[in-house]
Protein backbone atom coordinates (compact mmCIF):
# COMPACT_ATOMS: atom_id res chain seq x y z
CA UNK A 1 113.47 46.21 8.42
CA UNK A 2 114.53 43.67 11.09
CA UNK A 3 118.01 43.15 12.48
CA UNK A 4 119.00 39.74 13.63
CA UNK A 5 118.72 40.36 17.81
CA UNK A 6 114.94 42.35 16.46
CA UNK A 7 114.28 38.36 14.93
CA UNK A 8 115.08 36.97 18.40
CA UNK A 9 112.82 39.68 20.60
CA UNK A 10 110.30 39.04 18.05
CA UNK A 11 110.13 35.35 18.37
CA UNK A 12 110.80 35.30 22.38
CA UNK A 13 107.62 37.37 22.40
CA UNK A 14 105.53 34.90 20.11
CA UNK A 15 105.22 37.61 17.67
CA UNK A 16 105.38 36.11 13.90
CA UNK A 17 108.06 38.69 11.83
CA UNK A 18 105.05 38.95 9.14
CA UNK A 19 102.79 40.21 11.76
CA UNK A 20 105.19 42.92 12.82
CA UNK A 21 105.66 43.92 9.30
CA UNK A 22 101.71 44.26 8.76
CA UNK A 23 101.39 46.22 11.87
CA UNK A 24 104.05 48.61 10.68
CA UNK A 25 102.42 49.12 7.07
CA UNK A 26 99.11 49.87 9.51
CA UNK A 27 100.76 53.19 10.84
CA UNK A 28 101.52 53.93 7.05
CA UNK A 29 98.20 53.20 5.82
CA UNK A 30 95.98 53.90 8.91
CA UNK A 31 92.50 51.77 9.62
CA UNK A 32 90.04 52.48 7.76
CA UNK A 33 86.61 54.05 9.39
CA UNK A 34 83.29 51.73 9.81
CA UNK A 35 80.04 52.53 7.66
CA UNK A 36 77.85 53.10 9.92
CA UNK A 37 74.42 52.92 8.35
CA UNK A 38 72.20 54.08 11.06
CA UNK A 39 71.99 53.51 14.87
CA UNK A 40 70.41 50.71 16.09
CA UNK A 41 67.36 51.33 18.43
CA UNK A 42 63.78 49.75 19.68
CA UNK A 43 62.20 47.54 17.29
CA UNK A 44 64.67 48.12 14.66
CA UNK A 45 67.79 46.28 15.90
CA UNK A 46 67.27 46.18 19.48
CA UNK A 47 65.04 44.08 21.53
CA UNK A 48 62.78 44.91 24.64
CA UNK A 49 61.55 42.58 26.51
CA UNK A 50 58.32 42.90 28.09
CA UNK A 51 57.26 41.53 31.31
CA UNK A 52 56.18 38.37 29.96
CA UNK A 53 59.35 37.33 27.85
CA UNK A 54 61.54 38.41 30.31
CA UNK A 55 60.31 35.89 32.72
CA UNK A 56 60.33 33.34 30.28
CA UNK A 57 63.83 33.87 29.17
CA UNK A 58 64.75 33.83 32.90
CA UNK A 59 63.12 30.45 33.77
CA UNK A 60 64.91 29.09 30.22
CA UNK A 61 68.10 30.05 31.88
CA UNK A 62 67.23 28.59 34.88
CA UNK A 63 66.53 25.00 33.59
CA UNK A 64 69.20 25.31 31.28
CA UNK A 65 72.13 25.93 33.33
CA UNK A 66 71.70 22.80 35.17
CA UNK A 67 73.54 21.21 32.18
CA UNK A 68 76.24 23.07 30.81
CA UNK A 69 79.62 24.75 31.95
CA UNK A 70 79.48 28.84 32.54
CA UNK A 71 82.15 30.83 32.89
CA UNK A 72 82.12 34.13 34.34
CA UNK A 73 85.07 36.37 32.34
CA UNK A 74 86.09 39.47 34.24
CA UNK A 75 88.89 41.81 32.72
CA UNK A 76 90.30 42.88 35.64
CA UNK A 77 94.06 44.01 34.69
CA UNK A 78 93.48 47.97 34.74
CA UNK A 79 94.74 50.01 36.84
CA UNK A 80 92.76 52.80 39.00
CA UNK A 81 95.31 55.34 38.26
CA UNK A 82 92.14 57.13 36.45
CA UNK A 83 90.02 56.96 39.29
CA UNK A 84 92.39 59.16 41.14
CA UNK A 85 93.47 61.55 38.68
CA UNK A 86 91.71 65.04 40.65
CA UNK A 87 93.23 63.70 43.79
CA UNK A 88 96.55 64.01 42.07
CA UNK A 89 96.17 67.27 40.20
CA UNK A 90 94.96 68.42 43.53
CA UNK A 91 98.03 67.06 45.22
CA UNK A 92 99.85 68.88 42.48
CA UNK A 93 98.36 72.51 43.59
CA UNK A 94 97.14 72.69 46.86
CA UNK A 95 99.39 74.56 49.44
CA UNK A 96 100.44 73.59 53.11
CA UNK A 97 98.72 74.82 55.48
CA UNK A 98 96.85 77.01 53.41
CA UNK A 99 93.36 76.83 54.88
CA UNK A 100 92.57 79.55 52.69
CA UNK A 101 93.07 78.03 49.61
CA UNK A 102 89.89 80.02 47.25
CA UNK A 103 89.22 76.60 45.40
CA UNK A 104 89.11 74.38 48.54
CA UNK A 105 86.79 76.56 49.99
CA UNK A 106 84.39 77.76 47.87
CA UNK A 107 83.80 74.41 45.29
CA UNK A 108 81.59 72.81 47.38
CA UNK A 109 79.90 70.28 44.82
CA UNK A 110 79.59 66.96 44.89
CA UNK A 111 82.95 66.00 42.52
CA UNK A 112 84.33 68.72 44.93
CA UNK A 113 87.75 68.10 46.95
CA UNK A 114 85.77 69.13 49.79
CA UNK A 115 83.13 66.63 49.26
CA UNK A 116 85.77 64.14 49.51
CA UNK A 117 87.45 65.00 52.18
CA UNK A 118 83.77 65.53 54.08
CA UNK A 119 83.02 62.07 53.54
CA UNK A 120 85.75 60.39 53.65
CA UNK A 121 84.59 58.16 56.38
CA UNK A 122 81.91 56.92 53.77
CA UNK A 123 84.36 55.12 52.04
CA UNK A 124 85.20 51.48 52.15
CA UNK A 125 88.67 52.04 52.73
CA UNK A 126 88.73 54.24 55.51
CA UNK A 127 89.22 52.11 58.15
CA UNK A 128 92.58 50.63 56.37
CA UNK A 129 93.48 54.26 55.94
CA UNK A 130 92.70 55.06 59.72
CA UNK A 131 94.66 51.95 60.40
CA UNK A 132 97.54 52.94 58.12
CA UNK A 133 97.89 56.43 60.74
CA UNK A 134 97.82 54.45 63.52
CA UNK A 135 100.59 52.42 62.85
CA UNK A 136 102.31 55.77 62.46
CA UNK A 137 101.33 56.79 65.49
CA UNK A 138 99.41 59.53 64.28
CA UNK A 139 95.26 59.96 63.88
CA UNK A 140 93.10 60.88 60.90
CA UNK A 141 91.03 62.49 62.35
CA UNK A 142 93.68 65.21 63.41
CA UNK A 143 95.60 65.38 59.97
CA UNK A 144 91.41 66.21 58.78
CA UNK A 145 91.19 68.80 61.30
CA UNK A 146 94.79 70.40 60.68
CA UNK A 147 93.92 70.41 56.87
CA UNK A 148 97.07 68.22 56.08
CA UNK A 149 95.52 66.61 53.12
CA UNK A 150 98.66 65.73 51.18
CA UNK A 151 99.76 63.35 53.82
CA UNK A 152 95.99 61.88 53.51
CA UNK A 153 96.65 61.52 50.01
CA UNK A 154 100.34 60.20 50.28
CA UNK A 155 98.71 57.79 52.98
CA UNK A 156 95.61 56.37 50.04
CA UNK A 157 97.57 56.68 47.08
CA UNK A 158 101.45 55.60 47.58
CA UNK A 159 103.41 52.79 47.91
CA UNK A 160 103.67 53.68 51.58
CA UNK A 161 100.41 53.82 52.52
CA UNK A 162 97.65 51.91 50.28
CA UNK A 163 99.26 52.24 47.31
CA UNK A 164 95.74 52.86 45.87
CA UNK A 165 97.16 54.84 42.92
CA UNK A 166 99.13 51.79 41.61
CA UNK A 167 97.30 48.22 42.14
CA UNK A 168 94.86 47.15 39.88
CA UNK A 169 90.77 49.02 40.30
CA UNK A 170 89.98 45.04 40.99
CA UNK A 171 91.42 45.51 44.28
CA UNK A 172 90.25 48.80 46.09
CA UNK A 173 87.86 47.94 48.36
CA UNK A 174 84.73 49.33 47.19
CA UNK A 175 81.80 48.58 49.34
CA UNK A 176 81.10 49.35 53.19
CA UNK A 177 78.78 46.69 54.76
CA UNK A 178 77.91 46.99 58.80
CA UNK A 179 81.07 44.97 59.35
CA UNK A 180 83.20 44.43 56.20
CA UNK A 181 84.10 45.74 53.20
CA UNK A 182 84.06 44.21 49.52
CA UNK A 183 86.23 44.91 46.53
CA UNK A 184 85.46 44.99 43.10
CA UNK A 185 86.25 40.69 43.29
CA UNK A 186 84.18 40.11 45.60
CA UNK A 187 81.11 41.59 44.59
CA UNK A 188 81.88 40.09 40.90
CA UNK A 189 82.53 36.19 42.70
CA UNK A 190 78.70 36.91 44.52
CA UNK A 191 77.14 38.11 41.48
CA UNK A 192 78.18 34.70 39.96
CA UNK A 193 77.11 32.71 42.96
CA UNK A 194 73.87 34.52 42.39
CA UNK A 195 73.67 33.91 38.55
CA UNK A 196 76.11 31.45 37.46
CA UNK A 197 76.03 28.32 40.14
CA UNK A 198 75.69 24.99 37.86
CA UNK A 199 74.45 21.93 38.72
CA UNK A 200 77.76 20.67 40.86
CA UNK A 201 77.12 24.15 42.79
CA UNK A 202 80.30 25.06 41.39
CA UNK A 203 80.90 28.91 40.02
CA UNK A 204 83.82 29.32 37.62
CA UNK A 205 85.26 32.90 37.92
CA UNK A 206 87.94 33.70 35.36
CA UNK A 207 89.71 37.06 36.24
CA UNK A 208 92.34 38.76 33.42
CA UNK A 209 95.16 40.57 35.18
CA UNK A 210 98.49 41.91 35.09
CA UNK A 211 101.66 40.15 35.77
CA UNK A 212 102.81 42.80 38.21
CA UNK A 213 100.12 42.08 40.21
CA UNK A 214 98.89 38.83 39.69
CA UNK A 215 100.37 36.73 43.00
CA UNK A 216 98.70 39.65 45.27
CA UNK A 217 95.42 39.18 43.14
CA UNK A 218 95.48 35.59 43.61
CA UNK A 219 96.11 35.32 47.33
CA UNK A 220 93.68 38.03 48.25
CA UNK A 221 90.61 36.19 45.63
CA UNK A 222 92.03 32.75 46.99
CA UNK A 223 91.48 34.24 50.69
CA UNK A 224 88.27 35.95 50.17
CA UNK A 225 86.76 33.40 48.31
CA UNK A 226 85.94 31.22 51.32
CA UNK A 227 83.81 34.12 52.79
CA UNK A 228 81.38 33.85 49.67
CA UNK A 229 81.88 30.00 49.62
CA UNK A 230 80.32 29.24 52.66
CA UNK A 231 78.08 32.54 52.49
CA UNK A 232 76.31 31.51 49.18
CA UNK A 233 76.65 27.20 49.87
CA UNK A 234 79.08 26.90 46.41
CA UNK A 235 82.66 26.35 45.31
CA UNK A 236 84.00 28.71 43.88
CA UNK A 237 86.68 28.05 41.07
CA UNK A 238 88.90 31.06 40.31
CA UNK A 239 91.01 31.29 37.24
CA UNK A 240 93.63 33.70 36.38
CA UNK A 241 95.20 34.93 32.93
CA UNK A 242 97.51 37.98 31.79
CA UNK A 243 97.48 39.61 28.32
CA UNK A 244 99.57 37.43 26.28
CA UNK A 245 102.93 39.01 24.98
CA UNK A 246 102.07 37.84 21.79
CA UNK A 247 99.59 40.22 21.24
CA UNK A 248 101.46 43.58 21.93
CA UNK A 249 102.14 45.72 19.33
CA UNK A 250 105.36 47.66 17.96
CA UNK A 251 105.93 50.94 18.13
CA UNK A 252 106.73 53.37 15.63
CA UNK A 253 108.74 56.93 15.62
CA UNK A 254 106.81 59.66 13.19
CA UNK A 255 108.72 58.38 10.50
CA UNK A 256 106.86 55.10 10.67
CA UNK A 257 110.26 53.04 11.15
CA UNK A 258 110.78 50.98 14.18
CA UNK A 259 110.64 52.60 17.73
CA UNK A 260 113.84 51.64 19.11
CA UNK A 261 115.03 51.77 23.51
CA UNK A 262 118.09 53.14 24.41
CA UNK A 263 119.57 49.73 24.16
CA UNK A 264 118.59 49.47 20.56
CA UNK A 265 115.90 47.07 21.07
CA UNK A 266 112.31 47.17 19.93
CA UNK A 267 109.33 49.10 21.81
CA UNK A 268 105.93 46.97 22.31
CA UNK A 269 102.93 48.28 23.62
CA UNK A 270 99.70 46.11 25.28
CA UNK A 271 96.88 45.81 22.10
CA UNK A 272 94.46 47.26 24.41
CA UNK A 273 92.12 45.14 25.76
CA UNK A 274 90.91 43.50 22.47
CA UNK A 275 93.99 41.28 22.65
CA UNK A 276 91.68 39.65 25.60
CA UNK A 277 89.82 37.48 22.50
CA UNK A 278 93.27 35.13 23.00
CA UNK A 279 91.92 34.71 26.87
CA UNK A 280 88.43 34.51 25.97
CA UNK A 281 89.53 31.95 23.05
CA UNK A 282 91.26 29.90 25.48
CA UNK A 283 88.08 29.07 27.79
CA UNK A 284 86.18 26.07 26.50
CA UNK A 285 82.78 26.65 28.79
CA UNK A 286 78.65 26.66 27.01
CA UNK A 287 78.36 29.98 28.21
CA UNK A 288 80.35 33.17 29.16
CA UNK A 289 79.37 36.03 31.06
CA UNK A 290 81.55 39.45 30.51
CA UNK A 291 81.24 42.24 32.64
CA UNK A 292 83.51 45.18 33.56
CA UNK A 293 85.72 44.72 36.80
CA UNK A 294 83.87 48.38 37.86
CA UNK A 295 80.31 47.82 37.20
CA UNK A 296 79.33 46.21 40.48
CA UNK A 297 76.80 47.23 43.05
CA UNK A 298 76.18 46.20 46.64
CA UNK A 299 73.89 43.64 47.50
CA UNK A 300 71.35 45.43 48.55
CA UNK A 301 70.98 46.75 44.65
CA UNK A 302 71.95 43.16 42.77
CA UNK A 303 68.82 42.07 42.23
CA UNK A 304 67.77 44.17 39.28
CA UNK A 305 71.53 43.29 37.74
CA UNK A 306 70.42 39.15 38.20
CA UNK A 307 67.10 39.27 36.91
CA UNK A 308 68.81 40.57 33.71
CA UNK A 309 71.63 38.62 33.38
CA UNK A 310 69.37 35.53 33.95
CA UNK A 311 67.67 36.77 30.96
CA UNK A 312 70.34 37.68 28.31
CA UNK A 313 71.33 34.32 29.02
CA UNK A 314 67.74 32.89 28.49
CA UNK A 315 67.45 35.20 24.99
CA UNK A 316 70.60 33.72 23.92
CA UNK A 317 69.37 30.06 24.16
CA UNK A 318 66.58 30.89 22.22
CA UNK A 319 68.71 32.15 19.54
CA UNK A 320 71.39 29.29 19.59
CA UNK A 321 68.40 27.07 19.45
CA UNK A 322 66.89 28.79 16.75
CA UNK A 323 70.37 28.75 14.57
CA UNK A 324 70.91 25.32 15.56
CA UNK A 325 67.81 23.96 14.13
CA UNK A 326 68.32 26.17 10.57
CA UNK A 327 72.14 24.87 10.53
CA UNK A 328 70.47 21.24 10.71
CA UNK A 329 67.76 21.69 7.83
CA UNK A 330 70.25 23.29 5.70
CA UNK A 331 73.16 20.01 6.09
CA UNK A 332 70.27 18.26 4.36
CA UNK A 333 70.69 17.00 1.11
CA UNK A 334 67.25 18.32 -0.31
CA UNK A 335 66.77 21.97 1.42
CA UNK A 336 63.76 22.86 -0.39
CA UNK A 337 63.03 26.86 -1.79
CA UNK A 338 60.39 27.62 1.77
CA UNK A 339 63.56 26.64 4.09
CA UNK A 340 65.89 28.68 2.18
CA UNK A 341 63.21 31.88 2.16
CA UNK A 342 62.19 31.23 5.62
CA UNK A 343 66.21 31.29 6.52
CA UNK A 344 66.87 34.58 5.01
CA UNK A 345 63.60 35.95 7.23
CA UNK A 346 64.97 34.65 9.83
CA UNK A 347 68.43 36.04 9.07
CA UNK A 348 67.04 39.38 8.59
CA UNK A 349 64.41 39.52 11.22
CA UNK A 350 66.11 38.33 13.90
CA UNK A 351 69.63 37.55 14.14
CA UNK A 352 69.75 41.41 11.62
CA UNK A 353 72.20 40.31 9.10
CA UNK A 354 70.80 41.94 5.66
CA UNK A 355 72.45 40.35 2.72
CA UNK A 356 74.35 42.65 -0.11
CA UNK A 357 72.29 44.08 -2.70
CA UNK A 358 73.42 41.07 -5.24
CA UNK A 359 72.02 38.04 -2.69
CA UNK A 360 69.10 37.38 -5.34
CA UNK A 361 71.27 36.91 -8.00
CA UNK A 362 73.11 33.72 -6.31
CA UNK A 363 72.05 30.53 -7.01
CA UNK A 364 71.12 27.74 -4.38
CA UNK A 365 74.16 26.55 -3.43
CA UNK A 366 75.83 29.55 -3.28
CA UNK A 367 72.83 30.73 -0.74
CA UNK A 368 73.07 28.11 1.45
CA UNK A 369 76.68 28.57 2.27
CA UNK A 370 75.92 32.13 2.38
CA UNK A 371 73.24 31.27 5.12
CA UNK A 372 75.49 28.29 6.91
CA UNK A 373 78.49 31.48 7.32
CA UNK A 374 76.47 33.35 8.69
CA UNK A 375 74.77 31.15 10.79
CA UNK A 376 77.79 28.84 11.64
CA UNK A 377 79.52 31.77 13.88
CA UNK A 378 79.78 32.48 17.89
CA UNK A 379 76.87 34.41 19.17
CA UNK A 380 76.62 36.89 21.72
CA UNK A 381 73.81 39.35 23.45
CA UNK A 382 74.65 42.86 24.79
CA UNK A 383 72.43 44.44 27.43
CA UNK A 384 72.25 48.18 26.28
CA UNK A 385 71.14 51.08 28.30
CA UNK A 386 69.59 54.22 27.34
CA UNK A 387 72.29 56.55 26.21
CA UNK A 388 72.86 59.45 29.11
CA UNK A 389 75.54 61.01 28.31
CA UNK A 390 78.48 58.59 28.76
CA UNK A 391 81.36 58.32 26.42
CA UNK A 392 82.49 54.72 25.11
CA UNK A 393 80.36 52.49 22.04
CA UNK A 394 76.91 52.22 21.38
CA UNK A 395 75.00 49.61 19.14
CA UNK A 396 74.69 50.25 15.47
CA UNK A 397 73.95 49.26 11.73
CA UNK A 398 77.14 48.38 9.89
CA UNK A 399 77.63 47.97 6.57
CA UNK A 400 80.51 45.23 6.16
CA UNK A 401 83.21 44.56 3.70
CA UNK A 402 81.15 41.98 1.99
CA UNK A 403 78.31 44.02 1.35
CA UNK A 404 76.08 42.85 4.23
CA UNK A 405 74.67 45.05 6.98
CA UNK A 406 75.11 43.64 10.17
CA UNK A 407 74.76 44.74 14.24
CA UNK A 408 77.96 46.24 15.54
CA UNK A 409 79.58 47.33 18.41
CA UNK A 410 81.28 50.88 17.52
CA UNK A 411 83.53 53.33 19.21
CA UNK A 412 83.30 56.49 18.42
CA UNK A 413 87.40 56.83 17.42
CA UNK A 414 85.69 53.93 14.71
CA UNK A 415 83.60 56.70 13.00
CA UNK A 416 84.84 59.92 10.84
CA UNK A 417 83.52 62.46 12.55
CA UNK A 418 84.07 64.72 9.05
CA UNK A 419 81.79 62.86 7.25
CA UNK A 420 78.48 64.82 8.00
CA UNK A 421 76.05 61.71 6.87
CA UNK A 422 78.30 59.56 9.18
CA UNK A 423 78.01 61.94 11.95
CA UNK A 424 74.72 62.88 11.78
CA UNK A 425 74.05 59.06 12.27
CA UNK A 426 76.35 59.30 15.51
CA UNK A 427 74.26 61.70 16.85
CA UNK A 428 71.12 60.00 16.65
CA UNK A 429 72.02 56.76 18.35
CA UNK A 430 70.01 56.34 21.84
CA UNK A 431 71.78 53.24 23.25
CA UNK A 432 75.12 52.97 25.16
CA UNK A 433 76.95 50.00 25.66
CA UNK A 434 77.52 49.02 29.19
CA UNK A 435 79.61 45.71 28.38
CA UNK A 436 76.99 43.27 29.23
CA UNK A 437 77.42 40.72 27.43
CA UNK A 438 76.61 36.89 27.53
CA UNK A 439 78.43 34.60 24.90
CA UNK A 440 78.08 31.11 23.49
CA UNK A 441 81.15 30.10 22.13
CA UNK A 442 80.46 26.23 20.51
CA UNK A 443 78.62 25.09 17.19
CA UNK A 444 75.54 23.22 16.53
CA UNK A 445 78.24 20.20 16.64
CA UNK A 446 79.22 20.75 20.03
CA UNK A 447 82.68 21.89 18.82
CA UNK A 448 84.53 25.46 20.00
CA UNK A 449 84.65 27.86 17.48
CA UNK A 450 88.08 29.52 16.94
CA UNK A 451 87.13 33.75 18.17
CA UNK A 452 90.23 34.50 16.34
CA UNK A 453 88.97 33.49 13.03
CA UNK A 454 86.19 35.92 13.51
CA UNK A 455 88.00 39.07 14.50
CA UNK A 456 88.03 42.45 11.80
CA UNK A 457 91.74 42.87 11.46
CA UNK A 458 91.06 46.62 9.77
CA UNK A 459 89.42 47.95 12.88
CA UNK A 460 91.95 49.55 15.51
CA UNK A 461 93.31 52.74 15.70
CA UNK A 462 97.17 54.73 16.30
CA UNK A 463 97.86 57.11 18.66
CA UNK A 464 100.72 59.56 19.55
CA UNK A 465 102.71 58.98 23.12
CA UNK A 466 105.97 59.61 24.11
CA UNK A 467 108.93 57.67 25.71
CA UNK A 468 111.76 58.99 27.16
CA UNK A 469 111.53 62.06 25.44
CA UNK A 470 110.24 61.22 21.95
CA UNK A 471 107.79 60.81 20.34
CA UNK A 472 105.82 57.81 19.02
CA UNK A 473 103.27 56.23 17.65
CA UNK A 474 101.16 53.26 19.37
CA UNK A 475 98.80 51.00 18.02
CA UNK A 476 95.33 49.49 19.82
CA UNK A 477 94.03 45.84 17.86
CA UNK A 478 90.36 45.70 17.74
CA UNK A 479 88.25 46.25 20.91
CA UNK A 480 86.91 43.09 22.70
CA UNK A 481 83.56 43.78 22.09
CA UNK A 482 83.96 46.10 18.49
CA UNK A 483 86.36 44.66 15.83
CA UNK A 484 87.56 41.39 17.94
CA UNK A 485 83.96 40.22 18.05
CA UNK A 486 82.64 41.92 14.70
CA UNK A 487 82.06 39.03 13.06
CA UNK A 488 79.95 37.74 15.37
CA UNK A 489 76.27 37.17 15.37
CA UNK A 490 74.98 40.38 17.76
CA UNK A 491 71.69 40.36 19.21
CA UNK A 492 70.80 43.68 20.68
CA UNK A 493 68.77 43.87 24.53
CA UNK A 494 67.75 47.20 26.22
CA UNK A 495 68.37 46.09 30.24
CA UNK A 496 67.57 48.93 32.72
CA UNK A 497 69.76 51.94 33.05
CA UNK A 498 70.39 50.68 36.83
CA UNK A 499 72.47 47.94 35.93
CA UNK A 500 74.72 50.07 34.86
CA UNK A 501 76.87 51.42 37.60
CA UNK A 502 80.72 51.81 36.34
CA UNK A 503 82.57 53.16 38.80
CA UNK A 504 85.38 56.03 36.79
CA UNK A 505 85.95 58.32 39.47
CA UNK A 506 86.30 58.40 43.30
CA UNK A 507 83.19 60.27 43.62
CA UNK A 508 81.70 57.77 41.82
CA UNK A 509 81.48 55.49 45.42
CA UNK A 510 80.00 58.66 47.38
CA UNK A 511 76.72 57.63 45.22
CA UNK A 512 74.12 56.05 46.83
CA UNK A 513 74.21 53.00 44.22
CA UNK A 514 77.75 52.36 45.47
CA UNK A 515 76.94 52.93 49.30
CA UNK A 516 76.77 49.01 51.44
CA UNK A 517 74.01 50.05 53.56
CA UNK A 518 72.00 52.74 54.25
C-alpha cells in the first residue's frame, strides 16, 4: 500500500506504518455506532447536589488544594472562522452603496446584520477597530453613516485590519470593562486565579494551540499575564502545546486507497480534538480542570461558574477517596464475601458501572480483578446543564463491548439515528454537556495512569471533503471527552444552566452574559 518516500513521511510524522494501515481498513469498515441504553438523568446517573453537599464539596476542595498540583487545560487551537460565518455570507451579497438593500433593512432581530452594525460600539474590539481607521486616516463613525460596511468588515476580519477571521477564537478580545478589554485568555488565567491558586500561590495554565499561531499566543498570554498577576496576588505559570503530528490521520479518495497531493505525497488531516488525550497525557498534575476556550464570562458573572467548579472538584475527591480505600481492601490477601458485595454496590450505585449479565457466574478471583479494572482507572466529573436546545453530546447509559453498562459521553454522529429504539432514547435525554470537566489522572499508588490505554479505538467517525478539486474522505479519532475518555470512570453533576455561556456566534457577545459592565 506504501511506497518507500510514503515510509519516510510516515515515520517523519511519528506515525507507526501499522497505524496507517488500520486507519485505512477504518474507511472500509466504518465505526461502529454506541448502544446507548437510555439517557442518563436525576437520580438515575446524574447527581444534584443540594445546598448542603454543595458546600461541603466546596470546603473539601478548599482544604484539599493546599496540597496537590492543578492544572488548568484549555484547548485553545480553534479558529473563530465560525464565529464570523454571517458576516462573510453577508460580505458575499450585500451591494455598495445600496442603502436599500430589502434584507438590511427590514431583518431587524437580534442575530440581524443590523443589530450588529447598531451595536457595534458594544463590542470589545471596537476601539482597535476605530484605531485601525484612524491609522488610515479615515473614521468609523463615517464609513457607519455612509453604509460602507464591507470596508468595516475587511477592517475586523482580514489580514489588513484585525485579521479576526483568521487567528485563533482564544485571541479576540471578548470582554469590555470601563477601561480594558479581556480575551478569551484572560478571563480563562482569572478564572484559575479564582479557583485553581495552590498553596505556593502559583496557577498553572496549560493552553493547546496551533503552530501557526503559537509565538503570537505566547507573547500576548506572556504580556497579559502580569495584569492578572499582580491583580489576583499569584504567579501565574503558562504552558503551551500543539496537536501532535503523530496523531493526524490519512486521507482517503472514494475508493478507499491513499489520498495522494499533487506531488504524490500523502494527505493527513488533524484527529479532531480527541488527539488532545496525547496533551492531556503528557501533564503529570493531581488535578485537571478542562473547559472550552469560549465558555467564559465577565467578572461580574464568575461567581456562579467558581462556586461550581470548587465543587466538581470537591465531588471528585470524595470519589477518588472512596475508590482508593476499595482498591486497598481488595490488595488484601483475605477480601472477605461483605467487601466484595459491598464493592459491587458501590460500583453500581455510585461510580454506575453495571456488570454483564454473567458477573454472578465468576468466581472470586475473577471478581476482584473485575472490581480492581474497574476501579483502577482515571476518573473524571462533568458538570451537565439542562438540555435547551444546543447541539453537541449529552450524558448517557452505554452498554460496552464487554457487556457492562457504563456512563458515557455521546455525540450524536455516535448514535444511528435509523434505529428507532436507539433514537427514541436520543430524544429523551435532558442533559447537555457543556465540557466541564474536572479530572484526576494518578492511582491509589500515587502513579500516572497512561489516558491512552483507556481510549475506545472503535469510536470516531469519516467524513467527505474535498482538496483541490476532489474528493475525499477524512477521518476524526475519538472525541476528548466521548471515545478518548470512554473508559474512564464518569460521574455525572447537574451545575446551573448559567455556567454555561459558549460563545459560537458574534451575536453571541451582544448578550448581556457576555457584556463587562453594565
Amino acid at each position: 500500500m506504501f511506497t518507500k518516500e510514503d515510509l519516510c513521511q510516515l515515520k517523519a510524522r511519528g506515525i507507526d506504518v501499522k497505524m496507517a494501515e488500520q486507519q485505512v481498513e477504518k474507511f472500509k469498515i466504518g465505526f461502529p455506532f454506541l448502544d446507548i441504553v437510555k439517557p442518563a438523568t436525576i437520580d438515575d446517573g446524574i447527581v444534584k447536589m443540594s445546598d448542603a453537599r454543595l458546600a461541603e464539596a466546596i470546603s473539601t476542595y478548599e482544604n484539599k488544594s493546599l496540597n496537590i498540583s492543578i492544572v488548568k487545560f484549555v484547548p485553545a487551537s480553534g479558529a473563530a472562522t465560525r464565529m464570523f460565518q454571517a458576516l462573510y455570507k453577508f460580505m458575499d451579497t450585500y451591494k455598495d452603496k445600496s442603502p436599500d438593500h430589502a434584507e438590511f433593512l427590514t431583518d431587524r432581530s437580534f442575530f440581524s446584520m443590523f443589530n450588529f452594525f447598531e451595536s457595534l460600539s458594544s463590542f470589545a474590539f471596537y476601539n482597535d477597530l476605530k484605531a485601525h481607521f484612524a491609522e488610515k486616516g479615515e473614521s468609523i463613525e463615517a464609513l457607519l453613516e455612509h453604509q460602507d460596511f464591507i470596508s468595516i468588515l475587511n477592517g475586523l476580519l482580514g489580514v489588513d485590519g484585525l485579521n479576526y477571521g483568521n487567528i485563533p477564537k482564544g485571541l479576540i478580545k471578548f470582554h469590555k470593562y470601563e477601561t480594558f478589554s479581556r480575551r478569551p485568555i484572560g478571563e480563562q488565567m482569572v478564572e484559575g486565579a479564582l479557583y485553581a491558586k495552590m498553596k505556593d500561590d502559583k496557577v498553572s495554565v496549560h493552553f493547546t494551540v496551533s503552530h501557526e499561531y503559537r509565538k503570537l499566543f505566547k507573547e500576548i498570554c506572556n504580556r497579559e499575564k502580569k495584569f492578572y498577576e499582580h491583580d489576583y496576588n499569584v504567579k501565574i505559570d503558562l504552558d503551551f502545546s500543539e496537536q501532535k503530528p503523530s496523531t493526524d490521520t490519512i486521507a482517503v479518495d472514494n475508493h478507499n486507497n491513499p489520498f495522494r497531493n499533487p506531488d504524490g505525497s500523502l494527505l493527513f488531516r488533524p484527529a479532531g480534538h480527541g488527539a488532545l488525550i496525547e496533551n492531556l497525557n503528557d501533564l503529570a498534575a493531581d488535578l485537571i480542570f478542562i473547559k472550552n476556550i469560549d465558555n467564559i464570562v465577565p467578572d461580574r458573572m464568575k461567581d456562579l461558574t467558581i462556586t461550581y467548579k470548587k465543587a466538581l472538584a470537591g465531588l471528585l475527591f470524595y470519589y477518588q477517596n472512596k475508590i482508593f480505600g476499595f482498591l486497598e481492601l481488595l490488595d488484601n490477601k483475605k477480601v472477605e464475601t461483605a467487601i466484595l458485595n459491598e464493592t459491587k454496590e458501590f460500583l453500581e450505585k455510585e461510580i454506575y458501572v453495571i456488570p454483564a449479565e454473567d458477573f454472578d457466574k465468576k468466581n472470586k478471583a475473577e471478581k476482584i480483578n473485575y472490581f480492581k479494572s474497574k476501579l483502577n482507572r482515571p476518573l473524571r466529573v462533568c458538570g451537565m446543564v439542562l438540555n435547551e436546545g444546543e447541539p453537541g453530546g449529552g450524558p448517557f447509559w452505554v452498554r460496552n463491548a464487554d457487556g457492562t453498562i457504563s456512563l458515557q459521553i455521546v455525540e450524536g454522529s455516535q448514535i444511528d439515528h435509523k434505529n428507532k429504539k436507539q433514537k427514541d432514547v436520543l430524544e429523551k435525554s435532558t442533559h447537555f454537556n457543556p465540557v466541564d470537566i474536572v479530572c484526576a489522572t494518578k492511582n491509589y499508588k500515587g502513579k500516572k495512569f497512561n489516558m491512552l490505554k483507556f481510549r475506545d479505538t472503535e469510536t470516531g467517525f469519516i467524513s467527505t471533503k474535498s482538496k483541490d478539486g476532489k474528493d475525499l474522505k477524512a477521518m476524526e479519532l475519538p472525541g476528548l471527552w466521548n471515545g478518548a475518555m470512554a473508559n474512564w470512570n464518569t460521574i455525572f453533576v447537574e451545575v446551573p444552566i448559567a455556567t454555561f455561556n459558549p460563545v459560537k456566534t458574534i451575536w453571541d457577545l451582544l448578550r448581556k452574559e457576555h457584556q463587562g459592565f453594565v
